[in-house]
N, C-alpha and C. Protein backbone atom coordinates (compact mmCIF):
# COMPACT_ATOMS: atom_id res chain seq x y z
N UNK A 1 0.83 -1.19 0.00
CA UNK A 1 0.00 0.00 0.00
C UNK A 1 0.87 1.25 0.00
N UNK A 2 0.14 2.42 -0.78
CA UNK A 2 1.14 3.73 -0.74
C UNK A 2 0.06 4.89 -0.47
N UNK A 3 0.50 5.86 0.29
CA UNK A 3 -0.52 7.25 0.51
C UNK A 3 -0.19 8.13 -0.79
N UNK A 4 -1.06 8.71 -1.05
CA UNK A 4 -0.80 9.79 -1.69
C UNK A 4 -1.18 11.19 -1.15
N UNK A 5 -0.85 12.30 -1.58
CA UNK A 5 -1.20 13.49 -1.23
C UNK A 5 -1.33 14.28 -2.14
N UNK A 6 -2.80 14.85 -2.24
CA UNK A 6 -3.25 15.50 -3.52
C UNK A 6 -3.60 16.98 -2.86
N UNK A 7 -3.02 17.75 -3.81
CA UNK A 7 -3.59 19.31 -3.26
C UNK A 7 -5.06 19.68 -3.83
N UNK A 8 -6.05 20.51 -3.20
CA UNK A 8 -7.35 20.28 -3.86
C UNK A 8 -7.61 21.92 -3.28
N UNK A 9 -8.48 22.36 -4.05
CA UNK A 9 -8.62 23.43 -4.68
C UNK A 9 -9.86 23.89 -4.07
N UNK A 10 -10.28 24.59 -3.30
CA UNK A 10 -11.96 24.44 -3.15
C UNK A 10 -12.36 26.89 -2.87
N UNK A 11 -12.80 26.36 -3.78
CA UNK A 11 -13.41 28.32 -3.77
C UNK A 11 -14.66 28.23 -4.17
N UNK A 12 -15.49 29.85 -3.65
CA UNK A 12 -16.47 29.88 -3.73
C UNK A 12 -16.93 30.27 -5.44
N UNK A 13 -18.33 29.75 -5.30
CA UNK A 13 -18.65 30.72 -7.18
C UNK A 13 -20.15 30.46 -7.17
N UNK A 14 -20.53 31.77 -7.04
CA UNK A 14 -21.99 32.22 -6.83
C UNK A 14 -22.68 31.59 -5.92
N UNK A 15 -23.82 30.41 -5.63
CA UNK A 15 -24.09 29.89 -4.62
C UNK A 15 -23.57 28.69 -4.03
N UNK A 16 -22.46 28.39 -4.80
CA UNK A 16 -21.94 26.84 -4.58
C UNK A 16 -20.69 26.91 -4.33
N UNK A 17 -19.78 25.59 -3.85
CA UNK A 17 -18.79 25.65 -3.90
C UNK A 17 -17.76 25.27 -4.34
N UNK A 18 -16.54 25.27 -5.57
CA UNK A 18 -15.91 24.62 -6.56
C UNK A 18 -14.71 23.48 -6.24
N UNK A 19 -14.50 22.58 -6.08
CA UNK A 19 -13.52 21.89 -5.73
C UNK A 19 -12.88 21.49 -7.43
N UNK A 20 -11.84 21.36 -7.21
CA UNK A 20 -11.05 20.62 -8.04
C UNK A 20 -9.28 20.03 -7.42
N UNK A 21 -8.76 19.13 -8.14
CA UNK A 21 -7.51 18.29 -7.51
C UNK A 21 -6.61 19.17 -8.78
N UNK A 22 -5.37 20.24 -8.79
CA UNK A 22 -4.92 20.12 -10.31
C UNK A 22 -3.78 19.56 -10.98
N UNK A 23 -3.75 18.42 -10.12
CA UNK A 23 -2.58 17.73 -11.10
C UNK A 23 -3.50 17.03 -11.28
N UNK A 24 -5.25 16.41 -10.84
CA UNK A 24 -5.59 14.89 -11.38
C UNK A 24 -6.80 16.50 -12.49
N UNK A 25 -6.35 17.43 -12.78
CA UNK A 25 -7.93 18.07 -13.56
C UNK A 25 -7.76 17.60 -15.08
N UNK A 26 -7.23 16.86 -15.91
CA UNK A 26 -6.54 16.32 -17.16
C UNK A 26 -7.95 14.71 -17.14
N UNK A 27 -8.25 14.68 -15.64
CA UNK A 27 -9.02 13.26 -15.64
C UNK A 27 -10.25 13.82 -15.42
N UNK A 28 -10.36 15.27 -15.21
CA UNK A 28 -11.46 15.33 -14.89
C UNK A 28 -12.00 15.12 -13.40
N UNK A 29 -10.78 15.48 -12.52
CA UNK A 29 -11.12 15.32 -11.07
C UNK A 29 -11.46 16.79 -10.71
N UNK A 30 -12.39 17.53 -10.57
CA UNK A 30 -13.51 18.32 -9.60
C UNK A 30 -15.13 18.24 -9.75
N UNK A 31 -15.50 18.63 -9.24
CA UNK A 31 -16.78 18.84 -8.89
C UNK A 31 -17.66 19.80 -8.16
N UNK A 32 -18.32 19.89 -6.89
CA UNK A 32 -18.95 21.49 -6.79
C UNK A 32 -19.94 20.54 -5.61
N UNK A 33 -20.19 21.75 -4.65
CA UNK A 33 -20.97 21.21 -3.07
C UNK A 33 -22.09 22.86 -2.85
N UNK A 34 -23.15 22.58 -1.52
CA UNK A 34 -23.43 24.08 -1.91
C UNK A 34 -22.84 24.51 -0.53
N UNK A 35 -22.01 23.51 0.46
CA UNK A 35 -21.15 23.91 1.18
C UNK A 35 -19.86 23.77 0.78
N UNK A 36 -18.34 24.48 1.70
CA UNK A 36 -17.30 24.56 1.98
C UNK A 36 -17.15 22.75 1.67
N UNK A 37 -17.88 22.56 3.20
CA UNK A 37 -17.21 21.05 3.20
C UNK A 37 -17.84 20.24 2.51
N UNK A 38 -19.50 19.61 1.84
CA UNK A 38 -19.78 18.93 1.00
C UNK A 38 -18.73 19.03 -0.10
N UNK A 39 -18.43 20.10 -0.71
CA UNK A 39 -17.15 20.09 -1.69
C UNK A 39 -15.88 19.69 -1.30
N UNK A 40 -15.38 19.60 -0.69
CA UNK A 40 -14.72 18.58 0.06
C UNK A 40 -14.55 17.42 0.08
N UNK A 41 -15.86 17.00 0.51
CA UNK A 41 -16.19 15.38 0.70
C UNK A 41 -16.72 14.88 -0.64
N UNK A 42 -17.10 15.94 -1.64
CA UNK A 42 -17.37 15.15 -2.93
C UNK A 42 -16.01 14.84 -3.36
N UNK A 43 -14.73 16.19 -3.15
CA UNK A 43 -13.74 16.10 -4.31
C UNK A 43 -12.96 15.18 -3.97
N UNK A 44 -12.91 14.67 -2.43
CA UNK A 44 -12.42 13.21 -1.76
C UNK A 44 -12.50 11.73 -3.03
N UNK A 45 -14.39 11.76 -2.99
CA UNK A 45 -15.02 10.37 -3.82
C UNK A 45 -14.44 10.75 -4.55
N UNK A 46 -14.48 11.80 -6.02
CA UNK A 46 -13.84 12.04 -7.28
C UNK A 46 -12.57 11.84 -7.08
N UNK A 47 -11.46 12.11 -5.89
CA UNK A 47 -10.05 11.47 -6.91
C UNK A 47 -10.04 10.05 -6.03
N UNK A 48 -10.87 9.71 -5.14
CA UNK A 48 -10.74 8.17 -5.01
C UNK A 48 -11.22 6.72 -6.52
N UNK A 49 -12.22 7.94 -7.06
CA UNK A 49 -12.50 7.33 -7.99
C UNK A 49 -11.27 7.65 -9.32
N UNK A 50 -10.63 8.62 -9.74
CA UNK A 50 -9.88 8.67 -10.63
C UNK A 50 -8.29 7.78 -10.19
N UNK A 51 -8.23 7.90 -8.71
CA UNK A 51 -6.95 6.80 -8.73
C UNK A 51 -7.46 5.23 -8.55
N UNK A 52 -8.89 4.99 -8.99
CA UNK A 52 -8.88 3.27 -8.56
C UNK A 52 -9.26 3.41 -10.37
N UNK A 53 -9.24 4.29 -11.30
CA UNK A 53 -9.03 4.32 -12.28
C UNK A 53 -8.21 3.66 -13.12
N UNK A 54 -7.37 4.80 -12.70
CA UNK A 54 -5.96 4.55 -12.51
C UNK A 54 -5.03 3.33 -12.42
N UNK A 55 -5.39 3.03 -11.25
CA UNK A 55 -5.09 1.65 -11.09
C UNK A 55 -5.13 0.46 -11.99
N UNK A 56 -6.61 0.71 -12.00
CA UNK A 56 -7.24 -0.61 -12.93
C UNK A 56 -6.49 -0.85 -14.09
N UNK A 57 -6.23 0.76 -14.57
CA UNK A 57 -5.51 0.61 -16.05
C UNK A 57 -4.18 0.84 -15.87
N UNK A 58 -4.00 0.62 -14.76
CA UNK A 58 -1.87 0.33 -14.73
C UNK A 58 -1.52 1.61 -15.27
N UNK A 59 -1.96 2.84 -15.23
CA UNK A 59 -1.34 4.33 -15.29
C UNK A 59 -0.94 4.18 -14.20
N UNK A 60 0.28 5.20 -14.10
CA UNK A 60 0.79 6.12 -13.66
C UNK A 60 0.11 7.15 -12.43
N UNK A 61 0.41 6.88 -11.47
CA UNK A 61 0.04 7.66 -10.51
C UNK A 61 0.99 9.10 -10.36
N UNK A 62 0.20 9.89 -9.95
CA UNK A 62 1.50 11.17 -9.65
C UNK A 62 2.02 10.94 -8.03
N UNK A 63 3.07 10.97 -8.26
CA UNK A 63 3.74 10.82 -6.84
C UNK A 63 4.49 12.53 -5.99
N UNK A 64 3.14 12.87 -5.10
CA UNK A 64 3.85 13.80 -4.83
C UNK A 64 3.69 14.87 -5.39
N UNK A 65 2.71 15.59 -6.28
CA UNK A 65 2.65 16.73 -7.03
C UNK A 65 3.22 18.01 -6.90
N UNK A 66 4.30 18.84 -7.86
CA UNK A 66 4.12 19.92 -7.14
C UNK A 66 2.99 20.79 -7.92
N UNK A 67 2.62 21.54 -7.41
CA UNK A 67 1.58 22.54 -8.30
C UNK A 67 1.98 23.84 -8.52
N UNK A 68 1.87 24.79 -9.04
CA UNK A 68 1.84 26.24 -9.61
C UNK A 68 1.70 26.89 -7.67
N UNK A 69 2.71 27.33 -7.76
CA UNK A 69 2.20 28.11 -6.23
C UNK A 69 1.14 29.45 -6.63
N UNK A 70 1.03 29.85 -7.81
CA UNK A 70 -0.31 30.88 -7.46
C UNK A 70 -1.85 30.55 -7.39
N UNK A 71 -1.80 28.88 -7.47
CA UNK A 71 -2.90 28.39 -6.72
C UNK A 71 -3.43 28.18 -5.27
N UNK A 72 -4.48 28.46 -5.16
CA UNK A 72 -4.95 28.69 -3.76
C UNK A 72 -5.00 27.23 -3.48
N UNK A 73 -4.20 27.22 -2.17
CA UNK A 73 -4.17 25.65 -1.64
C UNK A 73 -5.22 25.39 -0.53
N UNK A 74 -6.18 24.92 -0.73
CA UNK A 74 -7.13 24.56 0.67
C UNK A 74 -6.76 23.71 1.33
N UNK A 75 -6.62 22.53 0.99
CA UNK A 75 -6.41 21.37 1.59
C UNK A 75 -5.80 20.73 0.75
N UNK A 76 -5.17 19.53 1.94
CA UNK A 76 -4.77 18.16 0.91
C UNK A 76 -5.42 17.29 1.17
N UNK A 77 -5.82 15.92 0.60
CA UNK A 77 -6.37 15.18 0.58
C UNK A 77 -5.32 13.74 0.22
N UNK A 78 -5.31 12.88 1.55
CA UNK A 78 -4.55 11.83 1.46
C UNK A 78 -5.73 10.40 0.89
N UNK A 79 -5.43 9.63 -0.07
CA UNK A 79 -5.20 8.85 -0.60
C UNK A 79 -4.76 7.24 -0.13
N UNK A 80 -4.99 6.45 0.29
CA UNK A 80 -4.03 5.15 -0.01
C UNK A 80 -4.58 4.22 -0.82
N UNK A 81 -3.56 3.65 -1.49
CA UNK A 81 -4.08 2.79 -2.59
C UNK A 81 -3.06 1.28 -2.28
């Protein structure tokens, strides 16, 4: 087994709230809550689901991302697979 650590993205936009992961956004990892933390806990399922993806098809995991520091970092979100 290995952890991962994904940086995830979460801002507000109009009544909802935007999450996205941006090293997994190429897979299509964010989504949107009409709280802080429902967006959160969705963008959790979404990259649990893009790394058992992943998996299945023997890609490449990112190990460790770094990201663009003029992204707003909310949280990280650990992973084990």
């Amino acid at each position: 087994m290995k952890t991962y650590n994904f940086q995830v993205v979460i801002e507000p936009d109009e009544d909802r709230w935007i999450a996205y992961c941006p090293v997994l956004e190429k897979y299509a990892a964010a989504t949107w809550g009409y709280s802080k933390e429902e967006a959160r806990r969705h963008i959790y399922e979404v990259i649990g689901m893009v790394i058992q993806e992943l998996v299945e098809d023997k890609e490449a995991i990112p190990d460790d991302p770094v990201v663009d520091g003029s992204v707003f970092s909310d949280s990280r979100v650990e992973i084990t697979v």
